[in-house]
N, C-alpha and C. Protein backbone atom coordinates (compact mmCIF):
# COMPACT_ATOMS: atom_id res chain seq x y z
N UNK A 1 11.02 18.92 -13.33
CA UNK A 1 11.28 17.77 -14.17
C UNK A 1 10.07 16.83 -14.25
N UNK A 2 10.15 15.76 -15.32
CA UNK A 2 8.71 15.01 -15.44
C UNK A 2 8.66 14.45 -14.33
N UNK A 3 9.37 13.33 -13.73
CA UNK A 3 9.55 12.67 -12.50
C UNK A 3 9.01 13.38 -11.57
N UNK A 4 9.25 14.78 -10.91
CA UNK A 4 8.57 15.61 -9.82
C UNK A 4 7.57 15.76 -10.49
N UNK A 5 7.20 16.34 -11.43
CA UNK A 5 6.01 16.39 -11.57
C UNK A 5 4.47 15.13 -10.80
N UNK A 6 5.28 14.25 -11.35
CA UNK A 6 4.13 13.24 -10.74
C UNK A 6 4.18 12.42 -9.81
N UNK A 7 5.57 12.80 -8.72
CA UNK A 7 5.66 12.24 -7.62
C UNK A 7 5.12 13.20 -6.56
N UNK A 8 5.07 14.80 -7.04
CA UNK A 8 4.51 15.58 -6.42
C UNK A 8 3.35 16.46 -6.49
N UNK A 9 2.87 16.71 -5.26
CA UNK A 9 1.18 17.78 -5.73
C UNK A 9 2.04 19.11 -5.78
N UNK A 10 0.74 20.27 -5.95
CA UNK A 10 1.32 21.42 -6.20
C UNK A 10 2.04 22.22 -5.13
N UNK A 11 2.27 21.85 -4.04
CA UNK A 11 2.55 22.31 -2.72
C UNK A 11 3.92 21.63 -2.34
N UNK A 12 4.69 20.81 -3.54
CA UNK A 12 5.72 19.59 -3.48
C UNK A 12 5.76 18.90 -2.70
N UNK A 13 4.66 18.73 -1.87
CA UNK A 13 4.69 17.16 -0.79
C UNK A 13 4.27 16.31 -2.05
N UNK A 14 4.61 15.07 -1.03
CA UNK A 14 4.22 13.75 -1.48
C UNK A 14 2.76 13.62 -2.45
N UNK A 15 3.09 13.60 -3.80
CA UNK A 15 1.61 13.30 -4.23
C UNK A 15 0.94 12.00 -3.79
N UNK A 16 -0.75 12.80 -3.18
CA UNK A 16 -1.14 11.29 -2.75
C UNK A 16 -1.23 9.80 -3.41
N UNK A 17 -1.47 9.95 -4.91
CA UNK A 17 -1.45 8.77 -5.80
C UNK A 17 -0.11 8.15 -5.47
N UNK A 18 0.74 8.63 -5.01
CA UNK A 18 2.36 7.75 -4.81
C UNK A 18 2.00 7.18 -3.79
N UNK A 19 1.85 7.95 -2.19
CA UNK A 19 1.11 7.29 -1.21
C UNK A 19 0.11 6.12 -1.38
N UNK A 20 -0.84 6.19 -1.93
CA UNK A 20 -1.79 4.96 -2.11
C UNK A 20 -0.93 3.65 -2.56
N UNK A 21 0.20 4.31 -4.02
CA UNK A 21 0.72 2.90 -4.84
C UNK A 21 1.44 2.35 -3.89
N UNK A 22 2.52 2.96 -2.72
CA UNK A 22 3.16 2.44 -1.95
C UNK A 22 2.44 1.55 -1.13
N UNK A 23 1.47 2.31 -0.58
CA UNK A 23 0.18 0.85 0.43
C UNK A 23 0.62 0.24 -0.44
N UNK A 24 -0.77 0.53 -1.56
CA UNK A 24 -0.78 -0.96 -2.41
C UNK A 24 0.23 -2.04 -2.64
N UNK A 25 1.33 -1.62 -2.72
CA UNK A 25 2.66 -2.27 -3.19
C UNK A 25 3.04 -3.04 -1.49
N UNK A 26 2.63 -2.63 -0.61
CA UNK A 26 3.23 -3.54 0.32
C UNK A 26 2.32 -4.27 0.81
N UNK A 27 0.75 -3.92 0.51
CA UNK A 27 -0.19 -4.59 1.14
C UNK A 27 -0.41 -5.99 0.04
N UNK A 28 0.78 -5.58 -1.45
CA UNK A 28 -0.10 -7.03 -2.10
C UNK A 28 1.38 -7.77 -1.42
N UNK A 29 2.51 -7.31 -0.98
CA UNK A 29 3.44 -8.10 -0.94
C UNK A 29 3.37 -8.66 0.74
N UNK A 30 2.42 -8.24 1.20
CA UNK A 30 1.81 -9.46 2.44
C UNK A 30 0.60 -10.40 2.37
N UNK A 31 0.30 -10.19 1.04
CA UNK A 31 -1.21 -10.89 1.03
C UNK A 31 -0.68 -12.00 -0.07
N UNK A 32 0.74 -11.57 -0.72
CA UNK A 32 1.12 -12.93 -1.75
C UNK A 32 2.18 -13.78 -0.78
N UNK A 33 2.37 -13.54 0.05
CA UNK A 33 3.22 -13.89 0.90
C UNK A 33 2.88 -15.53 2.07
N UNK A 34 1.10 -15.11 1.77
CA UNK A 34 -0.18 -15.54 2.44
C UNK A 34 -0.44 -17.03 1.83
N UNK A 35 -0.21 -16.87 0.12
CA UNK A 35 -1.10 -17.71 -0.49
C UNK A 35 0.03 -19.13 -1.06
N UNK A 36 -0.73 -20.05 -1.45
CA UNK A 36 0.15 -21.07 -2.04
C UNK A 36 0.51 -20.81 -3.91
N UNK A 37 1.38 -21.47 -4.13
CA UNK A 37 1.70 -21.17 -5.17
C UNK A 37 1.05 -21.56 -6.50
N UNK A 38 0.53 -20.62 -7.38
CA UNK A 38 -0.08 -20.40 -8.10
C UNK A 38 -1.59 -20.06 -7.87
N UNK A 39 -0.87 -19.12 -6.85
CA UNK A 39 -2.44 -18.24 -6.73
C UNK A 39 -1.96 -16.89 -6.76
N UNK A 40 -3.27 -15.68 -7.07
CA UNK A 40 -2.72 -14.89 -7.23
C UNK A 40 -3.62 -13.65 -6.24
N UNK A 41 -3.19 -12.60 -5.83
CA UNK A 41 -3.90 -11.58 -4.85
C UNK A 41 -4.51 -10.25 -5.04
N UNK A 42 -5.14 -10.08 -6.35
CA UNK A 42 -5.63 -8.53 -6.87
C UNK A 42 -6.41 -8.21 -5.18
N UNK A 43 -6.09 -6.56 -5.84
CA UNK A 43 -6.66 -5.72 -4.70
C UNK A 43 -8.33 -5.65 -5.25
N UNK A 44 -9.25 -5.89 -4.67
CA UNK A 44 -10.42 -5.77 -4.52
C UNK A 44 -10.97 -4.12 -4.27
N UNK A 45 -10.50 -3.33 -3.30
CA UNK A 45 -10.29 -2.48 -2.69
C UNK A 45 -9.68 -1.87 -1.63
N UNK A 46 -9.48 -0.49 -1.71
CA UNK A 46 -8.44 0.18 -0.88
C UNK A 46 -8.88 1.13 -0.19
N UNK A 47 -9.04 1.58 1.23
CA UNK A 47 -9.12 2.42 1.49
C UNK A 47 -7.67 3.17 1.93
N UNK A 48 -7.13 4.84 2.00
CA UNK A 48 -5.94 5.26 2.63
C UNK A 48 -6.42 6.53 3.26
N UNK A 49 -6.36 6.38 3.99
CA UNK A 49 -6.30 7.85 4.96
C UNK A 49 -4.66 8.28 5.49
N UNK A 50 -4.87 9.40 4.96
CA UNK A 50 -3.85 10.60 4.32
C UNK A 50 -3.72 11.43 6.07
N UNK A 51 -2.69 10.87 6.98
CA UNK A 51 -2.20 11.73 7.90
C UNK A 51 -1.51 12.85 7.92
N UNK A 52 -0.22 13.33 7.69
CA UNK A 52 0.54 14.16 7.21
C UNK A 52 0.64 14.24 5.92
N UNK A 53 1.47 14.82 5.56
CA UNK A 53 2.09 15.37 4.06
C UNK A 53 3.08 14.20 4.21
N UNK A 54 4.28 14.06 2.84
CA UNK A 54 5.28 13.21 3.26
C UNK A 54 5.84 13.89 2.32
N UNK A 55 7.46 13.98 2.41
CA UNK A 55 8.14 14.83 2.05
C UNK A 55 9.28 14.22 0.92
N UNK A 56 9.05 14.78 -0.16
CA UNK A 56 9.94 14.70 -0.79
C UNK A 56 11.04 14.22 -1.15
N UNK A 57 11.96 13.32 -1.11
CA UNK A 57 13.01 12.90 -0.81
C UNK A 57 13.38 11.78 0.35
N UNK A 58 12.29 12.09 1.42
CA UNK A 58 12.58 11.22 2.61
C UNK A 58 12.59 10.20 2.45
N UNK A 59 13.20 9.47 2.99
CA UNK A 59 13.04 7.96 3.66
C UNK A 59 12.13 7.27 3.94
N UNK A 60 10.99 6.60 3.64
CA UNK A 60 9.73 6.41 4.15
C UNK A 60 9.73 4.51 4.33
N UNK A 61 9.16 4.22 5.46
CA UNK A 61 9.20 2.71 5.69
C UNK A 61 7.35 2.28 5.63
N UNK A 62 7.39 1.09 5.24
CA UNK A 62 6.21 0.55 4.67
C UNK A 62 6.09 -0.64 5.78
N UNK A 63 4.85 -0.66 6.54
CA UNK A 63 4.16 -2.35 6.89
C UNK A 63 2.85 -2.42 6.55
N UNK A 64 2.41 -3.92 6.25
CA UNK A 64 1.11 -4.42 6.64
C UNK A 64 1.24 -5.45 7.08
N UNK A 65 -0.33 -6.14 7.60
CA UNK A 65 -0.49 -6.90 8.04
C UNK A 65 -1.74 -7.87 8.22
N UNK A 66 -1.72 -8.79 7.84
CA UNK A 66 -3.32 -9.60 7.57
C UNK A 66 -3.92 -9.77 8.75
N UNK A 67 -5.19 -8.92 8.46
CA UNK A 67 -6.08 -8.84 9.55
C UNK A 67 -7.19 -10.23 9.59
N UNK A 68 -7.46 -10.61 8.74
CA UNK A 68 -8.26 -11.79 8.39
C UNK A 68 -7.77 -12.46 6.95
N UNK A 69 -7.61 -13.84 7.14
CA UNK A 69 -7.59 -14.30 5.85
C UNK A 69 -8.56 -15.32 6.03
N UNK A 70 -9.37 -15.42 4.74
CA UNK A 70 -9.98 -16.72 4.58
C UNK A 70 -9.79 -17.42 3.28
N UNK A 71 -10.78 -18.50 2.38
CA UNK A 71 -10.11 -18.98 1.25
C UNK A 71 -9.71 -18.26 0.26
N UNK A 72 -10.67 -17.08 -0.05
CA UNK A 72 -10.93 -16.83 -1.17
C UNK A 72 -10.45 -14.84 -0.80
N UNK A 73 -10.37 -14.70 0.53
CA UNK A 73 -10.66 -13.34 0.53
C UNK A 73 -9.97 -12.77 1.50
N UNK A 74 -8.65 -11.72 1.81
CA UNK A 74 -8.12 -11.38 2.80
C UNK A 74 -8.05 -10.06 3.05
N UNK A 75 -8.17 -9.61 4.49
CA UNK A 75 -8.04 -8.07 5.41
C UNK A 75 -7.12 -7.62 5.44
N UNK A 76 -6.54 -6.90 4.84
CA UNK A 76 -5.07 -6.63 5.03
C UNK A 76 -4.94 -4.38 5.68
N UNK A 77 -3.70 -4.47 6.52
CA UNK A 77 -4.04 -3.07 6.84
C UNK A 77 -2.44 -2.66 6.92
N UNK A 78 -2.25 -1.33 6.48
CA UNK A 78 -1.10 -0.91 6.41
C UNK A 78 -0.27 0.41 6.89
N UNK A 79 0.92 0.52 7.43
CA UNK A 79 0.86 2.09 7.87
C UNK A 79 2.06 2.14 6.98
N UNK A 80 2.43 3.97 6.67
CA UNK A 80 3.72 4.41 5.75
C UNK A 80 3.81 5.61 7.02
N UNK A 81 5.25 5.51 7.39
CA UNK A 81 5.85 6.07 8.48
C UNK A 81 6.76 7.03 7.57
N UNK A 82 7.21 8.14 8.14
CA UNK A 82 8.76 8.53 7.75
C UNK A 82 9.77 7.71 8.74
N UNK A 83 11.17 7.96 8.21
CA UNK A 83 12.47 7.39 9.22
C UNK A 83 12.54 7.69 10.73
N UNK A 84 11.76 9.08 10.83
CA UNK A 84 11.74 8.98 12.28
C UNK A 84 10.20 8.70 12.99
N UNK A 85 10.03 8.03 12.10
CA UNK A 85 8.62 7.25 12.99
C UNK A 85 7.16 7.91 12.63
N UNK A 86 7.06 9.06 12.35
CA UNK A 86 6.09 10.02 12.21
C UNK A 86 4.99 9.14 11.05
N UNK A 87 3.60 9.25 11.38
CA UNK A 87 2.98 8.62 10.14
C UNK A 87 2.44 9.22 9.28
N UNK A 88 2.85 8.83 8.21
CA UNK A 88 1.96 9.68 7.18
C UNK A 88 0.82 9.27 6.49
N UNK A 89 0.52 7.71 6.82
CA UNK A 89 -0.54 7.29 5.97
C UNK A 89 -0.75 5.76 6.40
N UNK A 90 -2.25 5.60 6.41
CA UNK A 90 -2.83 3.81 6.56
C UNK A 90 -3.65 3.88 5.77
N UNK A 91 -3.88 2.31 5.76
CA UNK A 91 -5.03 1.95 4.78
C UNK A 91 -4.96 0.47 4.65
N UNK A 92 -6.24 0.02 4.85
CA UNK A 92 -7.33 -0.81 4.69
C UNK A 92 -7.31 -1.38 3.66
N UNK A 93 -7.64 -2.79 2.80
CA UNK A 93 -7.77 -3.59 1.77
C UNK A 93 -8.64 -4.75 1.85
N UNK A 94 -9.20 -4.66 0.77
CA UNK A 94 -9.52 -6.00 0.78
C UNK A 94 -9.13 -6.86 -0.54
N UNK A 95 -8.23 -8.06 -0.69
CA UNK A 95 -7.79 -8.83 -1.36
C UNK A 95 -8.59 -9.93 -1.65
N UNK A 96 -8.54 -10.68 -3.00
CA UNK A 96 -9.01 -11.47 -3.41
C UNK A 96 -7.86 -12.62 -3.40
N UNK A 97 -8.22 -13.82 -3.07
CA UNK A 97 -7.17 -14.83 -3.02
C UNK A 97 -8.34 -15.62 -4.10
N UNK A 98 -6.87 -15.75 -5.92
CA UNK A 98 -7.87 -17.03 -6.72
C UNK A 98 -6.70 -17.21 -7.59
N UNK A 99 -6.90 -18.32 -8.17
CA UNK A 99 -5.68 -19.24 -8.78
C UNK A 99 -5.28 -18.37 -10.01
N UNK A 100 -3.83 -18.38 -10.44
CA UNK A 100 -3.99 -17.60 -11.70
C UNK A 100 -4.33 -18.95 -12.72
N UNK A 101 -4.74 -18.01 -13.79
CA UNK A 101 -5.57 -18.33 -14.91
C UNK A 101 -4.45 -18.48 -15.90
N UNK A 102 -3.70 -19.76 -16.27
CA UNK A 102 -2.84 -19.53 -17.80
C UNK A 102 -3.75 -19.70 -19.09
């Protein structure tokens, strides 16, 4: 189906592009978490290093956590576990903290 198709590589684990969006997705929702209101947190850059495979269907739990923040610029680092703890993936960020622009 289209959906597997692009949630999965050819081997039906976890495609890594899903892995990365998930970081991404929890590493901006600790770095907006950070800032005052009406500011905003683009990812600058990402690094993810790819531990296991992650499987299909599973259960998978998301943290990060700000390693440094300063005015303009924050460290943020993240792990994606399965349900029973096993990791499948971290990664590194660096965030931009700047006002949004209307």
């Amino acid at each position: 189906p289209y959906t597997t198709l692009f949630r999965s590589n050819r081997f039906g684990a976890l495609h890594g592009g899903m892995t990365a969006a998930m970081m991404d997705d929890v590493i901006s929702l600790a770095a907006g978490l950070s800032v005052e209101w009406g500011q905003i947190t683009p990812t600058l850059e990402m690094k993810v290093s790819y531990i296991r495979q992650g499987k299909l269907g599973a259960r998978l739990v998301a943290a990060a956590r700000t390693v440094r923040r300063g005015s303009t610029v924050a460290f943020i680092e993240a792990e994606l576990s399965d349900e029973a703890g096993a990791l499948i993936a971290t990664a590194s960020s660096t965030i931009a903290i700047t006002p949004l622009k209307r």
